[in-house]
N, C-alpha and C. Protein backbone atom coordinates (compact mmCIF):
# COMPACT_ATOMS: atom_id res chain seq x y z
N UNK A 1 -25.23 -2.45 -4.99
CA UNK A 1 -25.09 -1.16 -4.36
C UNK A 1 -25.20 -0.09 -5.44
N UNK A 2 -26.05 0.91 -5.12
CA UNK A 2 -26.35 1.92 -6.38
C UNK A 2 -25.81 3.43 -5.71
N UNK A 3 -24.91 3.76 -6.54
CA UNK A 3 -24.22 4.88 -5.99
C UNK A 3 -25.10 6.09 -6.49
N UNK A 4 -24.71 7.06 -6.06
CA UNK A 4 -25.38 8.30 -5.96
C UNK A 4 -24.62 9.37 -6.97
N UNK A 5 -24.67 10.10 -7.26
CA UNK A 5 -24.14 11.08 -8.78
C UNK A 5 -22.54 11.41 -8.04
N UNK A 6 -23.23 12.35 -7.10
CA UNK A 6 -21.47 12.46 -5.86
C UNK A 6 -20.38 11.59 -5.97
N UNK A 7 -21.35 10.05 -5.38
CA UNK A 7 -20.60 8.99 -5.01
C UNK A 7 -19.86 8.79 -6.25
N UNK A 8 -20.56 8.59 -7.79
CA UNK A 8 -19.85 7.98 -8.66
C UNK A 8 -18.41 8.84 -9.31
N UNK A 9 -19.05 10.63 -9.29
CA UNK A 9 -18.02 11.34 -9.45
C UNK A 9 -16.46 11.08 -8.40
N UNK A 10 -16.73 10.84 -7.15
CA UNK A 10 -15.68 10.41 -6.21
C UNK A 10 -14.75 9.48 -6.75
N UNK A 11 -15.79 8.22 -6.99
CA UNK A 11 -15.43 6.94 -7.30
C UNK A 11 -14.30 7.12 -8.67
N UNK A 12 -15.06 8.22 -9.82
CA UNK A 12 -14.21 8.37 -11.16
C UNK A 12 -13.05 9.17 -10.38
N UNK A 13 -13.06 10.09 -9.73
CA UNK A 13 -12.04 11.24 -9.72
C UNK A 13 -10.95 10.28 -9.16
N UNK A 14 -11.26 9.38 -7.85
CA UNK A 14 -9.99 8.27 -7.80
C UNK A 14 -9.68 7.38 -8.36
N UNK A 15 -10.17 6.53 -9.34
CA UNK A 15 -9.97 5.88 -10.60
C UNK A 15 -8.52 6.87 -11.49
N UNK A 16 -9.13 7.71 -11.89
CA UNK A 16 -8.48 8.60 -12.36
C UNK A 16 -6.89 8.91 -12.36
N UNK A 17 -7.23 9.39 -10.57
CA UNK A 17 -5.94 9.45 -10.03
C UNK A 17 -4.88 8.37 -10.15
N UNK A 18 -5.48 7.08 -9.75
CA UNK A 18 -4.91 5.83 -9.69
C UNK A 18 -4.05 5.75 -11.10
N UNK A 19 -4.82 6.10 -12.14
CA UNK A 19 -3.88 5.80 -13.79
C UNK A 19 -2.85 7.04 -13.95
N UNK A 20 -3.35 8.18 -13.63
CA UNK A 20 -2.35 9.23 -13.68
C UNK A 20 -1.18 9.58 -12.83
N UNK A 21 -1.69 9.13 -11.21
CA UNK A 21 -0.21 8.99 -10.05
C UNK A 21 0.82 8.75 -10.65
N UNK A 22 1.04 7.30 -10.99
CA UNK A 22 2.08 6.52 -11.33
C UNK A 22 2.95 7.34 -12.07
N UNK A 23 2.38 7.81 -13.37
CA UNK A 23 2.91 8.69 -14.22
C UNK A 23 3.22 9.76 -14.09
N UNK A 24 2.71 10.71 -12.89
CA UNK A 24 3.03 11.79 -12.21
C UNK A 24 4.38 11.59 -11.38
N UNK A 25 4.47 10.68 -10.95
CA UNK A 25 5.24 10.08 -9.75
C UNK A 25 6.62 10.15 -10.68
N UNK A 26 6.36 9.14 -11.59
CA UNK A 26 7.57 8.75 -12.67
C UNK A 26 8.60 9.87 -13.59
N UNK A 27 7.57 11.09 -13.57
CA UNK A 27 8.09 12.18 -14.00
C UNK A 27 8.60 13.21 -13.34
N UNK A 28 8.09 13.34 -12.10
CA UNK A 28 8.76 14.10 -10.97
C UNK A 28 9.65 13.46 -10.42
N UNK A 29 10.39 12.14 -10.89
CA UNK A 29 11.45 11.90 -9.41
C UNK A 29 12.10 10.74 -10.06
N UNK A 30 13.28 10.63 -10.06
CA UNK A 30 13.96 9.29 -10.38
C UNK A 30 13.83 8.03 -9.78
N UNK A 31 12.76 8.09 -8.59
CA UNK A 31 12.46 7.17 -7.81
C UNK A 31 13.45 6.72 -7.08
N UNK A 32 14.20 7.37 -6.97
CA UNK A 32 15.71 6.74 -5.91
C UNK A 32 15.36 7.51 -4.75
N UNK A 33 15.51 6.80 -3.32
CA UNK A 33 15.78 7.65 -2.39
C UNK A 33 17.29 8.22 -1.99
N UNK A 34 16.13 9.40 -1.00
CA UNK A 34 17.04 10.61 -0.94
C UNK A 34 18.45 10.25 0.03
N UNK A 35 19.69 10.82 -0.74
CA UNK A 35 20.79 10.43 0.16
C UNK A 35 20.46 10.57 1.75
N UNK A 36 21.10 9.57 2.40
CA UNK A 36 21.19 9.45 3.76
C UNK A 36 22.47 9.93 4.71
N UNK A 37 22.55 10.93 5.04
CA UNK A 37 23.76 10.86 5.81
C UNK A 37 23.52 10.90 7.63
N UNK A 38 24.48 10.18 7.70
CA UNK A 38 24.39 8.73 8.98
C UNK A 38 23.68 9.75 10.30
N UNK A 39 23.83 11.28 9.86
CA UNK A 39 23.80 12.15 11.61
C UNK A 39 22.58 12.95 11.31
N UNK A 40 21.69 12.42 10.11
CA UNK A 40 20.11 12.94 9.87
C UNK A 40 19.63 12.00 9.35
N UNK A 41 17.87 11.92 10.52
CA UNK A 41 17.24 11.05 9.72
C UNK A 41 16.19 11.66 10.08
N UNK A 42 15.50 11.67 8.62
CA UNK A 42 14.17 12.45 8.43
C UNK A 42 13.12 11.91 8.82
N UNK A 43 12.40 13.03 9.43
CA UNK A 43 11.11 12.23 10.48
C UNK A 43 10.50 11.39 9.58
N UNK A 44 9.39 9.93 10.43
CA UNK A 44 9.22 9.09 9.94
C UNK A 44 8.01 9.70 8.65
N UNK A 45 7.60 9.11 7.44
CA UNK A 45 6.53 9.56 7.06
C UNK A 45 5.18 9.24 7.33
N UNK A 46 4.00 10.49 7.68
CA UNK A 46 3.05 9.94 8.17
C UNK A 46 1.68 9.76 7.39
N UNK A 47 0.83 9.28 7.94
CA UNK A 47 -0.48 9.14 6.43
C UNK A 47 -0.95 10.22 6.62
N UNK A 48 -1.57 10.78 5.21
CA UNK A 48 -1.61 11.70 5.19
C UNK A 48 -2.61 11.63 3.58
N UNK A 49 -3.84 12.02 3.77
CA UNK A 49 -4.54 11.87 2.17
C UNK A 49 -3.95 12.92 1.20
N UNK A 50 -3.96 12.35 0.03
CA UNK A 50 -3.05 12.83 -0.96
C UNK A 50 -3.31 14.92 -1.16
N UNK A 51 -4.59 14.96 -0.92
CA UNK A 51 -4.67 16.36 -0.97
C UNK A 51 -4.33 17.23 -0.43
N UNK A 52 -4.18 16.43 0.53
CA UNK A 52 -3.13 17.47 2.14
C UNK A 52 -1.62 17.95 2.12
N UNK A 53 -1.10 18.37 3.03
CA UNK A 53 0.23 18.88 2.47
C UNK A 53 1.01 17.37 3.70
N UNK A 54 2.30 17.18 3.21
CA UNK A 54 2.49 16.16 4.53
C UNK A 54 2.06 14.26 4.13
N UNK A 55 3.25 14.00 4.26
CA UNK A 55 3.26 12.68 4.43
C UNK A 55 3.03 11.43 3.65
N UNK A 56 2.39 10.36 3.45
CA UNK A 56 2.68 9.23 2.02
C UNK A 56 1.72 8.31 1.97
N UNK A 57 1.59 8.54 0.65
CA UNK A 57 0.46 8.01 0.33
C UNK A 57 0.50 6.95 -0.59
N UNK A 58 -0.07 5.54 -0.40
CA UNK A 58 -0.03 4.38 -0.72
C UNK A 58 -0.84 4.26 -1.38
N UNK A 59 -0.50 3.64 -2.93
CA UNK A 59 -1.16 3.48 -4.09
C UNK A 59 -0.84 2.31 -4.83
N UNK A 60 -1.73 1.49 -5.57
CA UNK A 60 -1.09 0.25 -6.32
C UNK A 60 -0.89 0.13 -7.45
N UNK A 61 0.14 -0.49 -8.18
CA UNK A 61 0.27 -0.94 -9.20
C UNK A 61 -0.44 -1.96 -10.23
N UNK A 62 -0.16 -2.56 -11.42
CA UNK A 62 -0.67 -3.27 -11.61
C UNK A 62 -0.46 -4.70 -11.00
N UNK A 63 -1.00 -5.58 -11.20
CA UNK A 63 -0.22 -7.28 -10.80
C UNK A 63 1.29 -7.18 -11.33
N UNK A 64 1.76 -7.57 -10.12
CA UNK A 64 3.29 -7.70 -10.65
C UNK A 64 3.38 -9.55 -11.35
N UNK A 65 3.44 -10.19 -10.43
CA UNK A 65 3.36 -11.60 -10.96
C UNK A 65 2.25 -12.85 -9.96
N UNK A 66 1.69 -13.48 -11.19
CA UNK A 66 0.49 -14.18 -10.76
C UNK A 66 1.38 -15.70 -10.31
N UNK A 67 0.72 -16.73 -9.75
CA UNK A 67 1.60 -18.23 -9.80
C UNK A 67 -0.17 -18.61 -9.03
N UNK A 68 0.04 -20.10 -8.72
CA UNK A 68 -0.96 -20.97 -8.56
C UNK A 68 -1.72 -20.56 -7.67
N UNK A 69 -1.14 -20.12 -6.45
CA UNK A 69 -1.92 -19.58 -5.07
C UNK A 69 -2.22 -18.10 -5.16
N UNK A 70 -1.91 -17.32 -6.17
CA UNK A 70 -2.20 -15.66 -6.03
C UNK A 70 -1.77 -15.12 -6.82
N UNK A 71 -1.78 -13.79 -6.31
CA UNK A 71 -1.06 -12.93 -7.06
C UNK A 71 -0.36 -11.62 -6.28
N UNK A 72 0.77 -11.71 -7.05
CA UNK A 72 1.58 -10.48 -6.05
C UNK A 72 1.63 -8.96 -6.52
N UNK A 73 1.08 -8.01 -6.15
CA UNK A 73 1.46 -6.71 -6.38
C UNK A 73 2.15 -5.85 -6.02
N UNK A 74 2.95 -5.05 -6.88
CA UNK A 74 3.80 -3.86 -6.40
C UNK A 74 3.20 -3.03 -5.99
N UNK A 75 3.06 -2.26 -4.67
CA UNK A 75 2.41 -0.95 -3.99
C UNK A 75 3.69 -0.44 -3.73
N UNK A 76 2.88 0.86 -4.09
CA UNK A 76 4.09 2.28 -4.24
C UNK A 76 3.84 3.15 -2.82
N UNK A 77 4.83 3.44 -2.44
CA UNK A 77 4.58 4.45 -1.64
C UNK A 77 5.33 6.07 -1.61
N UNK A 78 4.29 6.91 -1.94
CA UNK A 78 4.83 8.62 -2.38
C UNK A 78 4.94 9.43 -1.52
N UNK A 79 6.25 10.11 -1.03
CA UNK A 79 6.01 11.39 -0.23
C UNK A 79 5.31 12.16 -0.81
N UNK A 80 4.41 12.57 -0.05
CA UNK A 80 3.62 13.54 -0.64
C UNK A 80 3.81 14.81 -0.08
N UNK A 81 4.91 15.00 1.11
CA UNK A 81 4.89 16.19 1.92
C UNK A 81 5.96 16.99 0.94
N UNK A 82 5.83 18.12 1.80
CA UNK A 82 7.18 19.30 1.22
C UNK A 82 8.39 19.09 2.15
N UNK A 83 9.03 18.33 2.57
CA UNK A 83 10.18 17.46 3.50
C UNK A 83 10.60 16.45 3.29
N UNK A 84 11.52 16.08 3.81
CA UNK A 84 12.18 14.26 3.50
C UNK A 84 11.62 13.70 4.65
N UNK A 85 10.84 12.30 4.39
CA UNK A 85 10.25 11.22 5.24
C UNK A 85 11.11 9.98 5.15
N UNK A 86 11.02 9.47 6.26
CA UNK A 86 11.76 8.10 6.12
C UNK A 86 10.70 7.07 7.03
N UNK A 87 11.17 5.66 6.17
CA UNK A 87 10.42 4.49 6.36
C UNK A 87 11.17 3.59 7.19
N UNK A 88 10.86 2.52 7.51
CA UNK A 88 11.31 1.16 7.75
C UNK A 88 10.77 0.15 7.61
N UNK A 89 11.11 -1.27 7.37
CA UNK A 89 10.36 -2.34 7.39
C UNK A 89 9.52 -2.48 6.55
N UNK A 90 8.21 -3.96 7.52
CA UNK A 90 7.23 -4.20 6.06
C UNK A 90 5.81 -3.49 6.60
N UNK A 91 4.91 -3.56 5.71
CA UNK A 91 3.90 -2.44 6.33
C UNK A 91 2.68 -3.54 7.23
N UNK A 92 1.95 -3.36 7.70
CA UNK A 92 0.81 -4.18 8.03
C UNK A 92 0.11 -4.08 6.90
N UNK A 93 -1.13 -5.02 7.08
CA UNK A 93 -2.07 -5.40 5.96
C UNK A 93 -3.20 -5.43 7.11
N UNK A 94 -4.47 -5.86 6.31
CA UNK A 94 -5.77 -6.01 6.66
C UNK A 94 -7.09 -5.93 5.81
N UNK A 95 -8.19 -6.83 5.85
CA UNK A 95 -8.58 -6.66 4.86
C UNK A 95 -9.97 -6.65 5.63
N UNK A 96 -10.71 -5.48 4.98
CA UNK A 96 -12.36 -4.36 5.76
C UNK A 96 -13.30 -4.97 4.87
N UNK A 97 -14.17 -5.63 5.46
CA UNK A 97 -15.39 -6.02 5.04
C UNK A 97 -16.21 -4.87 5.15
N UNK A 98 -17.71 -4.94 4.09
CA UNK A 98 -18.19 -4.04 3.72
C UNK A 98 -18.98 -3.28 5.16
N UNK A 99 -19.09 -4.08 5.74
CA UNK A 99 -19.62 -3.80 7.11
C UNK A 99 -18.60 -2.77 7.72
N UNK A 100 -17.47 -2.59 7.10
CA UNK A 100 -16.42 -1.76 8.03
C UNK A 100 -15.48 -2.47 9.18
N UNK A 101 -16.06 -3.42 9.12
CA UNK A 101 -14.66 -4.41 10.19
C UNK A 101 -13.63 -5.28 9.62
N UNK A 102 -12.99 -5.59 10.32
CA UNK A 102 -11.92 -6.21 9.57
C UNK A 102 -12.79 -8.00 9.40
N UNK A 103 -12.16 -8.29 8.50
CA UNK A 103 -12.45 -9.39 8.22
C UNK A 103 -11.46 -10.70 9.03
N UNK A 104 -11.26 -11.33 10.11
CA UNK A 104 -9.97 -11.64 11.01
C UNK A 104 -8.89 -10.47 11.31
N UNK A 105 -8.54 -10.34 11.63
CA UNK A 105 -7.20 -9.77 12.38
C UNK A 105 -6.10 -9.25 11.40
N UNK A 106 -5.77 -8.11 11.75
CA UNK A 106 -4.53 -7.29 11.09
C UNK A 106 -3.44 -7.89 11.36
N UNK A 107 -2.55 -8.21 9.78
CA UNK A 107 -1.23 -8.65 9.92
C UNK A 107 -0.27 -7.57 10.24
N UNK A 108 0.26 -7.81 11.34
CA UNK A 108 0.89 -6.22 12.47
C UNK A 108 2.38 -5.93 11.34
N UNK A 109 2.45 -4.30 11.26
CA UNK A 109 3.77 -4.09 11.06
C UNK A 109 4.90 -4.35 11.50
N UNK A 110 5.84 -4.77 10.74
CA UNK A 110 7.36 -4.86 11.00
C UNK A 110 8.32 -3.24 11.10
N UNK A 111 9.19 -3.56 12.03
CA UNK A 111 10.17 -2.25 11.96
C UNK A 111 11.56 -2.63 11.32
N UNK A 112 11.39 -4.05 10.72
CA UNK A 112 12.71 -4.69 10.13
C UNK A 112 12.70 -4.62 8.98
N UNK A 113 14.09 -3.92 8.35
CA UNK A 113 14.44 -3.79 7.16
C UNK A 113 14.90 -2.80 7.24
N UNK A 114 15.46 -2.22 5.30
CA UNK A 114 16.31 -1.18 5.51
C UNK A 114 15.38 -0.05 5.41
N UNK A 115 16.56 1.77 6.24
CA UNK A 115 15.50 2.45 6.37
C UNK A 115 15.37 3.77 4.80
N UNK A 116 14.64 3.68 4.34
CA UNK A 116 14.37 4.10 3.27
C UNK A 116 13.88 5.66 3.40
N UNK A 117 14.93 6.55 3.49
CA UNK A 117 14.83 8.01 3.04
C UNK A 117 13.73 8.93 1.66
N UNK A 118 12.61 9.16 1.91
CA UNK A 118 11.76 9.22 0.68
C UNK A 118 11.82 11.22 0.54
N UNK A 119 12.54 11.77 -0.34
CA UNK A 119 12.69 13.23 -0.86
C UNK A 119 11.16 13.51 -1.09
N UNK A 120 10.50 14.56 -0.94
CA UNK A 120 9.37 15.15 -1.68
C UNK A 120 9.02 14.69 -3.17
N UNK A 121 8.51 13.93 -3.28
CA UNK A 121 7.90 13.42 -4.64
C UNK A 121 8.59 11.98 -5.14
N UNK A 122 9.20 11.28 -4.25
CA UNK A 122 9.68 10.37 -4.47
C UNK A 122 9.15 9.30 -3.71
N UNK A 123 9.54 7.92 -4.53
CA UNK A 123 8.31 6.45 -4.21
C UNK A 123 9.35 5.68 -3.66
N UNK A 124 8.78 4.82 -2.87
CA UNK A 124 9.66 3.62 -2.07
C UNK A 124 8.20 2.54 -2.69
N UNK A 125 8.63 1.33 -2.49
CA UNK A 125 7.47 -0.13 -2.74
C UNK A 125 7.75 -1.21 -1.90
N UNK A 126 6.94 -1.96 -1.93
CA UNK A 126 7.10 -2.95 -1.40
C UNK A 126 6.26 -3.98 -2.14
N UNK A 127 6.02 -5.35 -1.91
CA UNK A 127 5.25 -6.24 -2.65
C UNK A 127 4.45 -6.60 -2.03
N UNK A 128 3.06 -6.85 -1.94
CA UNK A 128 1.92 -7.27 -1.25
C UNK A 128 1.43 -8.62 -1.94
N UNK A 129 1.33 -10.10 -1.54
CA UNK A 129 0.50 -11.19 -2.02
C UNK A 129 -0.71 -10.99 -1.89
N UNK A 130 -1.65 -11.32 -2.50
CA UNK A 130 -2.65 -11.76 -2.15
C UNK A 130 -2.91 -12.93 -2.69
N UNK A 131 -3.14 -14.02 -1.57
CA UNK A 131 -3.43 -15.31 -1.64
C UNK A 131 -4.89 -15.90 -2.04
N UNK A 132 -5.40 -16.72 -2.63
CA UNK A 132 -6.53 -17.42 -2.86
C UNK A 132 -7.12 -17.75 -2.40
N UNK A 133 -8.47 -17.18 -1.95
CA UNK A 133 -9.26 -17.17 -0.44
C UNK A 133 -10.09 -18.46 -0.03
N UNK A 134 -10.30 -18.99 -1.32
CA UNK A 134 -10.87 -20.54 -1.47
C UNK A 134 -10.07 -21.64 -1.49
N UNK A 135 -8.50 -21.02 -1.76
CA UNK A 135 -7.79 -22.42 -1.18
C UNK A 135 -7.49 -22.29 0.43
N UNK A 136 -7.78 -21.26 0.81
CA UNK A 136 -7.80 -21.07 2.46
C UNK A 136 -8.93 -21.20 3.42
N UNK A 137 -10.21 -21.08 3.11
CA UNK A 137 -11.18 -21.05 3.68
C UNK A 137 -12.77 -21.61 3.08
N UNK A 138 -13.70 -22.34 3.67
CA UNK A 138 -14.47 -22.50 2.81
C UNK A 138 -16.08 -21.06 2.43
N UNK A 139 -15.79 -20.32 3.56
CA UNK A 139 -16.91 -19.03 2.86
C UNK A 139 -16.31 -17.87 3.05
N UNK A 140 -15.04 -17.90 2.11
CA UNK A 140 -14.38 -16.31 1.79
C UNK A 140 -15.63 -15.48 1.71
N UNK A 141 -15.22 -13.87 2.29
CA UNK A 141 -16.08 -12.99 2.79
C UNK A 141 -15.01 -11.48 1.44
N UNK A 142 -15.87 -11.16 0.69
CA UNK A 142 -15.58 -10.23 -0.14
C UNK A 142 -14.85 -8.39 0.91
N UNK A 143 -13.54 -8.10 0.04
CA UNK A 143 -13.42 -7.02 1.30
C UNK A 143 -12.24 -6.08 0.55
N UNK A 144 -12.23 -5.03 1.16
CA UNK A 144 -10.96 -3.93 0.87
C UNK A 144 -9.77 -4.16 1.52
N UNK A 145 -8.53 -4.52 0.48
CA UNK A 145 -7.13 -3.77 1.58
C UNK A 145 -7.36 -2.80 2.23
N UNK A 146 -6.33 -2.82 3.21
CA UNK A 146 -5.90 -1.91 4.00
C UNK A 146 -4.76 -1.95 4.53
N UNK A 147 -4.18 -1.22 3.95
CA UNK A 147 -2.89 -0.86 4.36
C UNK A 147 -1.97 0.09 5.42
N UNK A 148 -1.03 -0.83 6.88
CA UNK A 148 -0.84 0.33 7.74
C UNK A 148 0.55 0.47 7.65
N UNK A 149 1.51 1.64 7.43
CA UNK A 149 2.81 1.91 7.05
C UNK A 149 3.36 1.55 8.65
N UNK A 150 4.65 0.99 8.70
CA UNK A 150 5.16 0.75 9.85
C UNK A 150 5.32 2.14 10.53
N UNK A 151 5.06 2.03 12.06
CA UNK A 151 5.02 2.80 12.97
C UNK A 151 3.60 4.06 13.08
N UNK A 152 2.70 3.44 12.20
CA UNK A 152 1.32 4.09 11.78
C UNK A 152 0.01 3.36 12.56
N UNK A 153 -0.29 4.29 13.44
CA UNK A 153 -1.99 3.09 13.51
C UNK A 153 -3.15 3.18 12.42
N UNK A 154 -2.92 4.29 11.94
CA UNK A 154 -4.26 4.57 10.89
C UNK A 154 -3.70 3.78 9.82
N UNK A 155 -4.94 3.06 8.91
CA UNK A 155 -5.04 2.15 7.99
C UNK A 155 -5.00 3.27 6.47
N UNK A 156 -4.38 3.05 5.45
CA UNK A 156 -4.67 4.03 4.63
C UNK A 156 -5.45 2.69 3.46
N UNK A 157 -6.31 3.28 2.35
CA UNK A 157 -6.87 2.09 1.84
C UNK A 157 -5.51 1.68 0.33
N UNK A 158 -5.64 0.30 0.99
CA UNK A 158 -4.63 -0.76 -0.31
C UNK A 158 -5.21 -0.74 -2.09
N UNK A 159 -6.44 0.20 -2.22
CA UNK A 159 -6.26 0.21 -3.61
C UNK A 159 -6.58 -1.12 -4.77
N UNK A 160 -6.99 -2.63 -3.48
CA UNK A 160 -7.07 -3.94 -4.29
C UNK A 160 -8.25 -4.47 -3.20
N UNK A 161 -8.72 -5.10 -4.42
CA UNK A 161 -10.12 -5.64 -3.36
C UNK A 161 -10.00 -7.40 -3.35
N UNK A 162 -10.20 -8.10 -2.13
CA UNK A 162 -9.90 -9.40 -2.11
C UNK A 162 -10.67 -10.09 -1.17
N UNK A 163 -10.98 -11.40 -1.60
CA UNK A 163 -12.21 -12.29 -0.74
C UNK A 163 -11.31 -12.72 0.50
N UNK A 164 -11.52 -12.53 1.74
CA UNK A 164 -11.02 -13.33 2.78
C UNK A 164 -11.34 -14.00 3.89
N UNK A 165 -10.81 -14.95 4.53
CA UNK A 165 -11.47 -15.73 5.58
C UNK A 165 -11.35 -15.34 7.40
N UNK A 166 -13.20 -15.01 7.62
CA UNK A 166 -12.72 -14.52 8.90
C UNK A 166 -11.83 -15.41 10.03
N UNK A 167 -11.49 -14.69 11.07
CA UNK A 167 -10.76 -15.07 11.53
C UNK A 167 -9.60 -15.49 11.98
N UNK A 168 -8.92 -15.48 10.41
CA UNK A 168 -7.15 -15.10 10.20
C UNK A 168 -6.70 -14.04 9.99
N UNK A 169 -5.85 -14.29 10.16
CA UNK A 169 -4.63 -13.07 10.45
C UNK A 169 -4.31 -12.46 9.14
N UNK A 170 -5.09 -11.62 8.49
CA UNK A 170 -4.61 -10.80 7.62
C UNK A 170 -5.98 -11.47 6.49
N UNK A 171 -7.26 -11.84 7.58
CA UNK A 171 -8.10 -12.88 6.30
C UNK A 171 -7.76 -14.11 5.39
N UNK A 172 -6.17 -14.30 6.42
CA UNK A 172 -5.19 -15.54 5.73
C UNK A 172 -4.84 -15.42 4.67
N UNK A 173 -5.19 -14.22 4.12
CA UNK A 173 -4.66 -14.14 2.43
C UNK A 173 -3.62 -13.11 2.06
N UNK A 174 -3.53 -12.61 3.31
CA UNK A 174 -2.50 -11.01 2.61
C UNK A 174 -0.73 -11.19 3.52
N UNK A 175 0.19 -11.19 2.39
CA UNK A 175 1.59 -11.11 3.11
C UNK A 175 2.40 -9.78 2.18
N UNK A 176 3.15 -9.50 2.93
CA UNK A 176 3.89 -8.12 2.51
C UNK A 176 5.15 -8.44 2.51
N UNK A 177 6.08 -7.61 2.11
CA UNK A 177 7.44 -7.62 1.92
C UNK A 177 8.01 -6.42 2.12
N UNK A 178 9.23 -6.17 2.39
CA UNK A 178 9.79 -4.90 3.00
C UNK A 178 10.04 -3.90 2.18
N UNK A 179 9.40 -2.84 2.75
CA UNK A 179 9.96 -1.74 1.90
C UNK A 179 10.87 -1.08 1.28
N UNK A 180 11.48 -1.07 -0.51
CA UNK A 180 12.68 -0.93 -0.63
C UNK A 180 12.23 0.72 -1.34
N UNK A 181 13.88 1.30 -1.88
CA UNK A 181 13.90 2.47 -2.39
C UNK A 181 13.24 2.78 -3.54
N UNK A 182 12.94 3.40 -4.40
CA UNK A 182 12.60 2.96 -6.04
C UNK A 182 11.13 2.86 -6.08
N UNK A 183 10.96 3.58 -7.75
CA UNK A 183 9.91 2.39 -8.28
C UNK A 183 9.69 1.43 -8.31
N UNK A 184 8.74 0.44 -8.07
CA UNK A 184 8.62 -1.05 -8.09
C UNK A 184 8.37 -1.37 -9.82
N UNK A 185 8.50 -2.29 -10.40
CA UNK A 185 8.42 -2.85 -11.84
C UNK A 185 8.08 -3.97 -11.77
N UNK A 186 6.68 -4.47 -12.12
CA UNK A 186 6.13 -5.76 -12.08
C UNK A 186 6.68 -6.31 -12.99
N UNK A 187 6.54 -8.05 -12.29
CA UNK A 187 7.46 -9.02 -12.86
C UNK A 187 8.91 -9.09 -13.13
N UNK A 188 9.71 -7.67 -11.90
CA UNK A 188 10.91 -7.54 -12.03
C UNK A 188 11.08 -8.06 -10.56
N UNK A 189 10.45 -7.38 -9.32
CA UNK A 189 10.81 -6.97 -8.39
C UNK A 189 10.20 -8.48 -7.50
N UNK A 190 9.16 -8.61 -8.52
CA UNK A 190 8.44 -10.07 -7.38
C UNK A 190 9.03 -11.08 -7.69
């Protein structure tokens, strides 16, 4: 695929972003979420691309920890609005073949877990596997995460690219874990 001058500037300007977020993130906010008190809870957070004003935007880390079948990553998730958002649960997954379809079936969001209060400029994570597409299938199909925040239908993109097998549930390769408060810290948190 031969990108176009536009395309590649796009391609750098989110590269970019991807190395500098983290560090943006880390300096604006202690990464703790925002106190909760029991008789307010801040509307849920919604997707929302990072340039916009409003809502959270899902970005990845490096590999948190590798083992025989995969590898697990910490994904961050940033309010990006001027308000307090709150989360729950684990997020859906899905993984978009280049064609634009999913490659098998979206692993559906959970509303279980604790609910995580996110202040303006502050990260909640969760851990995403991605499993080994050749110990699951015999003609893994090359494809993009996609990531849907619980109580979200729009997919925001997962930031990790992974081979998967049509027909399963999540391309059989992608499992998530619930969203907690905080920065995530690979090889702490997985």
């Amino acid at each position: 695929m031969k990108l176009s001058g536009t395309q590649l500037s796009a391609a750098l300007a989110v590269a970019a972003a991807a190395v500098l977020l983290p560090a943006m993130a880390l300096a604006a906010t202690s990464g703790r979420a925002a106190p909760q008190h029991p008789a307010v809870i801040a509307p849920a957070c919604g997707n929302a691309h990072p340039a916009l004003p409003g809502g959270a935007f899902v970005w990845a880390t490096s590999p948190g920890d590798g083992f025989a079948g995969g590898v697990g990553y910490i994904m961050e998730i940033t309010n990006v609005g001027r308000h307090a958002c709150s989360l729950r649960g684990v997020p859906g997954a899905a993984v978009q073949g280049g064609n634009g379809h999913l490659i098998g079936s979206k692993v559906p969001a959970s509303g279980r877990g604790p609910l995580v209060t996110l202040a303006p400029g502050a990260t909640a994570h969760f851990v995403l596997t991605i499993h080994i597409a050749d110990a699951v299938c015999m003609h893994p199909v090359a494809g993009q995460v996609l990531i849907y925040l619980p109580g979200q239908r729009q997919a925001q993109n997962g930031w990790q690219s992974a081979p998967a097998c049509p027909g399963l549930r999540g391309g059989g390769v992608l499992s998530a874990g619930s969203i907690q408060p905080g920065t995530g810290i690979p090889d702490y948190n997985v």
